[in-house]
PDB file of N, CA and C in Angstrom:
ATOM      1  N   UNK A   1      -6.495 -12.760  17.687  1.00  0.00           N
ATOM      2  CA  UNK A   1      -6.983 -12.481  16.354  1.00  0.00           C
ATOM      3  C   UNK A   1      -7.464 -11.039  16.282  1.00  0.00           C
ATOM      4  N   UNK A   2      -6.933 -10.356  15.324  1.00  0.00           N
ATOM      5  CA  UNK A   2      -7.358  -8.876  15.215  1.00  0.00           C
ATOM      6  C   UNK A   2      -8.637  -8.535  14.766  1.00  0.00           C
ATOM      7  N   UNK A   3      -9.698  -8.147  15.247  1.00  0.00           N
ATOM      8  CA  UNK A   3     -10.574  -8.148  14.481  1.00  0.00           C
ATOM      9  C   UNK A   3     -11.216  -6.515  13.624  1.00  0.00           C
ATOM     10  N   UNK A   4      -9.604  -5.432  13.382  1.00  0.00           N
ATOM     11  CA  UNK A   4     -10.179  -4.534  12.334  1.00  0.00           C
ATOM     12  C   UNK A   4     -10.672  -4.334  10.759  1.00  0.00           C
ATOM     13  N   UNK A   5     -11.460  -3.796  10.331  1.00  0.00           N
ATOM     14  CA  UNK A   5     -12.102  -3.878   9.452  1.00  0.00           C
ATOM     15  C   UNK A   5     -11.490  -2.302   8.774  1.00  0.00           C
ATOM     16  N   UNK A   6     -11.697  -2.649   7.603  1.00  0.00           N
ATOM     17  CA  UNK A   6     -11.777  -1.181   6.533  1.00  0.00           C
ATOM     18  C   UNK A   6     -12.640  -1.131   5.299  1.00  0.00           C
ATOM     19  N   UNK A   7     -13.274  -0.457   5.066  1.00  0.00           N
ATOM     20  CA  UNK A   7     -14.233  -0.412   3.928  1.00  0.00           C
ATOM     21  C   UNK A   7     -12.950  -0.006   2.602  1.00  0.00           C
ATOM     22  N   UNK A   8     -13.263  -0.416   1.705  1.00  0.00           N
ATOM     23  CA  UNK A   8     -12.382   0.151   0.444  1.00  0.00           C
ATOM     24  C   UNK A   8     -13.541   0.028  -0.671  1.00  0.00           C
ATOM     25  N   UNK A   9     -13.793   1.106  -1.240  1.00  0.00           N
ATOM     26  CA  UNK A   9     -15.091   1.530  -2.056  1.00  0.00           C
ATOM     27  C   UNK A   9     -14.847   0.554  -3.649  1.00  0.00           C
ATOM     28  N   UNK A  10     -15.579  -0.287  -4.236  1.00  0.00           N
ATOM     29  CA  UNK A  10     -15.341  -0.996  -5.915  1.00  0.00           C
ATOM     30  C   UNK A  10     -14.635  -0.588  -6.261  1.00  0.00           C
ATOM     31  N   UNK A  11     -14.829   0.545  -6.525  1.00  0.00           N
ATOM     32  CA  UNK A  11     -14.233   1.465  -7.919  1.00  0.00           C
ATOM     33  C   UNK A  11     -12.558   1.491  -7.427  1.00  0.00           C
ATOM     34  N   UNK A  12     -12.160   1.508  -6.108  1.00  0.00           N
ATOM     35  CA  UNK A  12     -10.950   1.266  -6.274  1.00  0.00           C
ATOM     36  C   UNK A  12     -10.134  -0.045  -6.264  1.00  0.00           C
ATOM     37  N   UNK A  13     -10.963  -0.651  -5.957  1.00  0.00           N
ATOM     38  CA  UNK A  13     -10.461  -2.520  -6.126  1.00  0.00           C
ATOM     39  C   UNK A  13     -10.633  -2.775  -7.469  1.00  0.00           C
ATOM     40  N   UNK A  14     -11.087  -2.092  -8.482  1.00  0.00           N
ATOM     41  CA  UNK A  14     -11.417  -2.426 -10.034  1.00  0.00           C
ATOM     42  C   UNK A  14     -10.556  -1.847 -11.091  1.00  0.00           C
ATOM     43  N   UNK A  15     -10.176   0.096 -10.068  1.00  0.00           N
ATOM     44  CA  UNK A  15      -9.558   0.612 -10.911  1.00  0.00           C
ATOM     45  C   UNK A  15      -7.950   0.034 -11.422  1.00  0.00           C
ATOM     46  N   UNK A  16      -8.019   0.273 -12.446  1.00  0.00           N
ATOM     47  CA  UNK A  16      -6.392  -0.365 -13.015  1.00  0.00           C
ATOM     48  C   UNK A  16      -4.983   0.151 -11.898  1.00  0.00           C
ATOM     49  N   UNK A  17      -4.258  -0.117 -11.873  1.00  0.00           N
ATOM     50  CA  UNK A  17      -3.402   0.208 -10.908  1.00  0.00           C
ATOM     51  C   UNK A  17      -2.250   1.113 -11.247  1.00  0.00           C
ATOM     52  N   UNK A  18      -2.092   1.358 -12.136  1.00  0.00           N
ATOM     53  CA  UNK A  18      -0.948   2.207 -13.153  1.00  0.00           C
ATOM     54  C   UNK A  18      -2.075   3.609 -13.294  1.00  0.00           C
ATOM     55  N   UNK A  19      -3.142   3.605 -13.987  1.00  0.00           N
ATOM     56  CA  UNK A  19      -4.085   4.641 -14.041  1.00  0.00           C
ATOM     57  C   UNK A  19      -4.327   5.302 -12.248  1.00  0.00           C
ATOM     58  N   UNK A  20      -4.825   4.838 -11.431  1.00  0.00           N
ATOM     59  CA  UNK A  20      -4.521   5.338  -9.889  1.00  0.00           C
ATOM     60  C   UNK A  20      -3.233   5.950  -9.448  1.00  0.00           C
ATOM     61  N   UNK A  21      -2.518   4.985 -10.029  1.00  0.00           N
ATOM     62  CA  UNK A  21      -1.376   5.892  -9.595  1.00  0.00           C
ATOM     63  C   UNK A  21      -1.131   7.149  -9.936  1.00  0.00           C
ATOM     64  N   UNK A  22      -0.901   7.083 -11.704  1.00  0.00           N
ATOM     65  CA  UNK A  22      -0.703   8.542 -12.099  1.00  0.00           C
ATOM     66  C   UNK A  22      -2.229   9.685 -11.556  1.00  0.00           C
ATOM     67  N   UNK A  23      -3.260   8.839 -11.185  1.00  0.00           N
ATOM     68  CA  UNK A  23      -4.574  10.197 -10.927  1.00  0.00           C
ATOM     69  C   UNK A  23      -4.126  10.678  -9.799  1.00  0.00           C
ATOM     70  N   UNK A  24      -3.268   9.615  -8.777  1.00  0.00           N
ATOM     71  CA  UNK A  24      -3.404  10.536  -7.641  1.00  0.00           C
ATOM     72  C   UNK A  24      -1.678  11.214  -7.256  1.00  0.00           C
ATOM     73  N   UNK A  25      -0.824  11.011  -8.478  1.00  0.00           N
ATOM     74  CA  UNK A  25       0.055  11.630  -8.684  1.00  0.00           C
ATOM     75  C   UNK A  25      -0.308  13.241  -9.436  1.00  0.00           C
ATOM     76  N   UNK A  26      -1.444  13.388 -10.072  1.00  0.00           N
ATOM     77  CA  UNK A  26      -2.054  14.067 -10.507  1.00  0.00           C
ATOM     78  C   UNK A  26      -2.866  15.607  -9.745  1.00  0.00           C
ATOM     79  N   UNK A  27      -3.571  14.684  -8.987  1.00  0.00           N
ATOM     80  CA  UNK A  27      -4.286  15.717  -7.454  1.00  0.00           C
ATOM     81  C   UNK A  27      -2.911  15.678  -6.423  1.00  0.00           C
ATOM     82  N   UNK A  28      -2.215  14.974  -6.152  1.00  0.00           N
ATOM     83  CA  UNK A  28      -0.788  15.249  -5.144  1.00  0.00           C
ATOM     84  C   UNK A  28       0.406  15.351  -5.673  1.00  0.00           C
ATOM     85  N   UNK A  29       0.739  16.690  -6.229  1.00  0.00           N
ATOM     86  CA  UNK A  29       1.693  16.773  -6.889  1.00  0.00           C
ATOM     87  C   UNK A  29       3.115  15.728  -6.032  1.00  0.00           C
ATOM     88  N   UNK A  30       3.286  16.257  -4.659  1.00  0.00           N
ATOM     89  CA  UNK A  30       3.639  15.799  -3.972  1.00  0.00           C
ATOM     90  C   UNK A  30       4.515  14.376  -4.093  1.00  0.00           C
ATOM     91  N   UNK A  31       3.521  13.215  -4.394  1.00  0.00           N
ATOM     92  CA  UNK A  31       3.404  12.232  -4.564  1.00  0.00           C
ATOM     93  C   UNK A  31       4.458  11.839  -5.748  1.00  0.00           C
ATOM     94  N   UNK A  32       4.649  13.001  -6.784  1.00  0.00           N
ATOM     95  CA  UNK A  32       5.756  12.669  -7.825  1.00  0.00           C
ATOM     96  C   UNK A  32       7.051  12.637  -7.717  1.00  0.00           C
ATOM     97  N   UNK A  33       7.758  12.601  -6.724  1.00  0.00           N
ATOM     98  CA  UNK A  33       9.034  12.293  -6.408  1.00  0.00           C
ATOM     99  C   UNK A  33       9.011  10.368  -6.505  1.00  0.00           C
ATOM    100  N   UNK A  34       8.023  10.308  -6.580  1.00  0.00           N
ATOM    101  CA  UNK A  34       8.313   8.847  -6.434  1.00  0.00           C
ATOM    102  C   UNK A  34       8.060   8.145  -8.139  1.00  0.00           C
ATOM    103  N   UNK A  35       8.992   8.522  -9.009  1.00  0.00           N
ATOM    104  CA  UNK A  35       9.597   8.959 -10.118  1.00  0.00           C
ATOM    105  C   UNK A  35       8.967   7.305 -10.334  1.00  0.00           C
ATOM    106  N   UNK A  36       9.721   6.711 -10.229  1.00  0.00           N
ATOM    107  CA  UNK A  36      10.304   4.884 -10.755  1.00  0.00           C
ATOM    108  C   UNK A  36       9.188   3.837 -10.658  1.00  0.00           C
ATOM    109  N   UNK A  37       8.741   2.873 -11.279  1.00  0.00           N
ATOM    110  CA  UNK A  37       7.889   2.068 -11.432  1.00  0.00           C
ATOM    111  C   UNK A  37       7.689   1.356  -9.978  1.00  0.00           C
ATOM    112  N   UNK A  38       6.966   1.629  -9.036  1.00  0.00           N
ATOM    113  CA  UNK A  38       6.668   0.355  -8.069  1.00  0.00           C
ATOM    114  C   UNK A  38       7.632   1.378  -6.766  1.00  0.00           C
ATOM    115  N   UNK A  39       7.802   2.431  -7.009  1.00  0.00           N
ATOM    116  CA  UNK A  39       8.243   3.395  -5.682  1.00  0.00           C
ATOM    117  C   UNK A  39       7.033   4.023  -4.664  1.00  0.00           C
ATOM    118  N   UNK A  40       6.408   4.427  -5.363  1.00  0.00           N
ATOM    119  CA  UNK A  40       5.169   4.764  -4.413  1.00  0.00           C
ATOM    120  C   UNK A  40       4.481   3.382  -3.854  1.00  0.00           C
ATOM    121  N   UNK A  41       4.085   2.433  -4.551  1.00  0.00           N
ATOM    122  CA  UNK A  41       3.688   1.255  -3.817  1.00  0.00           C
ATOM    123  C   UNK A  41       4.400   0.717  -3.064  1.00  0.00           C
ATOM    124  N   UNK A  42       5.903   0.814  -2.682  1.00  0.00           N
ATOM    125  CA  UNK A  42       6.772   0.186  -1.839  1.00  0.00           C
ATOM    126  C   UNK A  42       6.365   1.070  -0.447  1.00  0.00           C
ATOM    127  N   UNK A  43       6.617   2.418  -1.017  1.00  0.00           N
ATOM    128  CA  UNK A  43       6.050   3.340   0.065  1.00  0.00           C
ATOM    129  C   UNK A  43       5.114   3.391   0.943  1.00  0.00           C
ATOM    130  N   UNK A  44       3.878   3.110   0.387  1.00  0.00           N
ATOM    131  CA  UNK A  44       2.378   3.098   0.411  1.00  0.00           C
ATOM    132  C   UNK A  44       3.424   1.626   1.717  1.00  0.00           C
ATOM    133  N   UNK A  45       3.367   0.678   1.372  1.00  0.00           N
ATOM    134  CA  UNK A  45       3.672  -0.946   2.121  1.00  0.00           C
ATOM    135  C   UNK A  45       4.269  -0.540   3.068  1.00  0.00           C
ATOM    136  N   UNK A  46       5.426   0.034   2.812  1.00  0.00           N
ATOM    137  CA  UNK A  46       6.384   0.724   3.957  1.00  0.00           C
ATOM    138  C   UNK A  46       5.662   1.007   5.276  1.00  0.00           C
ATOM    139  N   UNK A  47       4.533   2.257   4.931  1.00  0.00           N
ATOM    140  CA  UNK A  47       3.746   3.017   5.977  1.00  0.00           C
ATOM    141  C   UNK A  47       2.641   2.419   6.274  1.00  0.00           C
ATOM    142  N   UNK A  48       2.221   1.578   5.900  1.00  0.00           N
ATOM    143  CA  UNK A  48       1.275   0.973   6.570  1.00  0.00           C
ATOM    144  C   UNK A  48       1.941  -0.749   8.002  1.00  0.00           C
ATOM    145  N   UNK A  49       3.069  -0.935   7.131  1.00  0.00           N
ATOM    146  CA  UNK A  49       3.709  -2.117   8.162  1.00  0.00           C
ATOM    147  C   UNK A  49       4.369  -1.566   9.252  1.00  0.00           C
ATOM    148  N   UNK A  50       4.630   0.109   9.257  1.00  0.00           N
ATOM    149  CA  UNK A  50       5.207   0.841  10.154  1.00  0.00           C
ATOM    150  C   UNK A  50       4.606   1.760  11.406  1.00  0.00           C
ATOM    151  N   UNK A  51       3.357   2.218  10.635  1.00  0.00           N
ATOM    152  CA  UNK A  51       2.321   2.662  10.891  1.00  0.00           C
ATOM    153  C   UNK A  51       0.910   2.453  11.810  1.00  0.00           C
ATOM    154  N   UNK A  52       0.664   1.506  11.246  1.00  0.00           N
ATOM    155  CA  UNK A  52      -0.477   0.923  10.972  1.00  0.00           C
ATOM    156  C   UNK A  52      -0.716  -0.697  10.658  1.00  0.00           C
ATOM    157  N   UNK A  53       0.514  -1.496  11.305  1.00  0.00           N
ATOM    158  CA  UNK A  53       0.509  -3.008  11.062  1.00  0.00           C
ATOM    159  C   UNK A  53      -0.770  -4.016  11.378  1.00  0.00           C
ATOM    160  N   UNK A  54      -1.339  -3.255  12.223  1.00  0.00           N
ATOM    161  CA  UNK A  54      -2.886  -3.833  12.272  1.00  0.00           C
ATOM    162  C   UNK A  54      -3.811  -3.990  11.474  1.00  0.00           C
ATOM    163  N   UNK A  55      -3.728  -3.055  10.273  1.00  0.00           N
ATOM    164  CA  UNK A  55      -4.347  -3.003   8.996  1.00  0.00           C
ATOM    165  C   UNK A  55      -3.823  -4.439   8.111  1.00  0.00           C
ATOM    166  N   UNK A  56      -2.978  -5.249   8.193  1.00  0.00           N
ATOM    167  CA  UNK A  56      -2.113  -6.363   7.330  1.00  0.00           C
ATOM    168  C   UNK A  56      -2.723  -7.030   8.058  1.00  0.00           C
ATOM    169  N   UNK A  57      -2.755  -8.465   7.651  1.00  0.00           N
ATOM    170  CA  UNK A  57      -3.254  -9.741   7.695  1.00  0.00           C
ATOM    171  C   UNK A  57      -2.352 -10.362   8.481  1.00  0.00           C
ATOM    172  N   UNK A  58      -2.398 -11.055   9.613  1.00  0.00           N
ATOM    173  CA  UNK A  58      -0.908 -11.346  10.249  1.00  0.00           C
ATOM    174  C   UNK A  58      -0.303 -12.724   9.397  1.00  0.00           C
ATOM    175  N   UNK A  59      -0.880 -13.502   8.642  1.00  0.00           N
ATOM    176  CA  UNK A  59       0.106 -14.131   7.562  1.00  0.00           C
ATOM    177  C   UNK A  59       0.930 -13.294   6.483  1.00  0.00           C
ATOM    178  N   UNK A  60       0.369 -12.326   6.051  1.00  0.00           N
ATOM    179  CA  UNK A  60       1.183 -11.356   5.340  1.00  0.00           C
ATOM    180  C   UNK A  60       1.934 -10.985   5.551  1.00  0.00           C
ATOM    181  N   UNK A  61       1.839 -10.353   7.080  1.00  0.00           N
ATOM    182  CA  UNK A  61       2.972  -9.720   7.853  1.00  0.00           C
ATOM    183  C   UNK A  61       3.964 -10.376   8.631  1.00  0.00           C
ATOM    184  N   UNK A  62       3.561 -11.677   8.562  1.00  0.00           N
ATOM    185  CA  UNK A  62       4.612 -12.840   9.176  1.00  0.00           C
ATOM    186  C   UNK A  62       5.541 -13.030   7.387  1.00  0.00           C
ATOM    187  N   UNK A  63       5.206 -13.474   6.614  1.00  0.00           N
ATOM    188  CA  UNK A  63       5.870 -13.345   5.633  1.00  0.00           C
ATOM    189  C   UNK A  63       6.333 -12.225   5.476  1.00  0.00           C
ATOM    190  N   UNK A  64       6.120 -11.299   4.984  1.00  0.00           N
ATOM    191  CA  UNK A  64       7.410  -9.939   5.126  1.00  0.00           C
ATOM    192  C   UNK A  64       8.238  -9.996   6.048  1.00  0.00           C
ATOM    193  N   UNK A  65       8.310 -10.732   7.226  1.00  0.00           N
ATOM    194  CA  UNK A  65       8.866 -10.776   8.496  1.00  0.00           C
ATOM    195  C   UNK A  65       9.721 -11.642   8.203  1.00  0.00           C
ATOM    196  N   UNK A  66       9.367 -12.193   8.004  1.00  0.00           N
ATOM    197  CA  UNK A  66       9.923 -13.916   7.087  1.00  0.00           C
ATOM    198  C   UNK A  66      11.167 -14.071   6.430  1.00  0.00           C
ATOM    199  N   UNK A  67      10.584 -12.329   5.036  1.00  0.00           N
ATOM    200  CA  UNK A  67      11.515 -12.277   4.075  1.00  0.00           C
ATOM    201  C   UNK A  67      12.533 -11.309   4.309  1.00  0.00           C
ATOM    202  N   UNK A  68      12.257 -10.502   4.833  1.00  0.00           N
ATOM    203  CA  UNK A  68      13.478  -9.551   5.794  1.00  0.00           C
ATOM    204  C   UNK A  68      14.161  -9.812   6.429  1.00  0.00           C
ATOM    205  N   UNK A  69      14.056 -11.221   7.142  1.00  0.00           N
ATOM    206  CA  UNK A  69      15.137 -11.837   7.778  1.00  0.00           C
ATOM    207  C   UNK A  69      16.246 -12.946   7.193  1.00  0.00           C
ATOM    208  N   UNK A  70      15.947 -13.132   5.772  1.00  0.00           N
ATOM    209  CA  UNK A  70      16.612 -13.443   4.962  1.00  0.00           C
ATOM    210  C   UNK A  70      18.128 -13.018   4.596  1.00  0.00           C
TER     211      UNK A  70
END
């Protein structure tokens, strides 16, 4: 059982999710290639299951596992 932790501050578990996106498309210009509805969040998923898979829940990540082998 993994036992890491991450703090994630209210204000971003509250903020709307379309509004975040464009703010921090906003401060990272960068970030705007990812043009299309739900491209940066695929991304964002991408790098963290690649990355950083310890951060996911291992039922989560058994399901993505799950569905990729489909």
């Amino acid at each position: 059982m993994n036992q890491n932790e991450i703090e994630i501050p209210n204000w971003y578990l509250i903020h709307n999710g379309h509004e975040l996106e464009e703010k921090l498309k906003a401060e990272f210009p960068q970030l705007r290639r990812y043009a299309r509805e739900g491209d940066l969040k695929k991304e964002v998923v991408a790098k963290v299951i690649d990355d950083v898979p310890e951060l996911i829940p291992h039922d989560i990540l058994d399901l993505f596992i799950e569905i990729q082998s489909h």
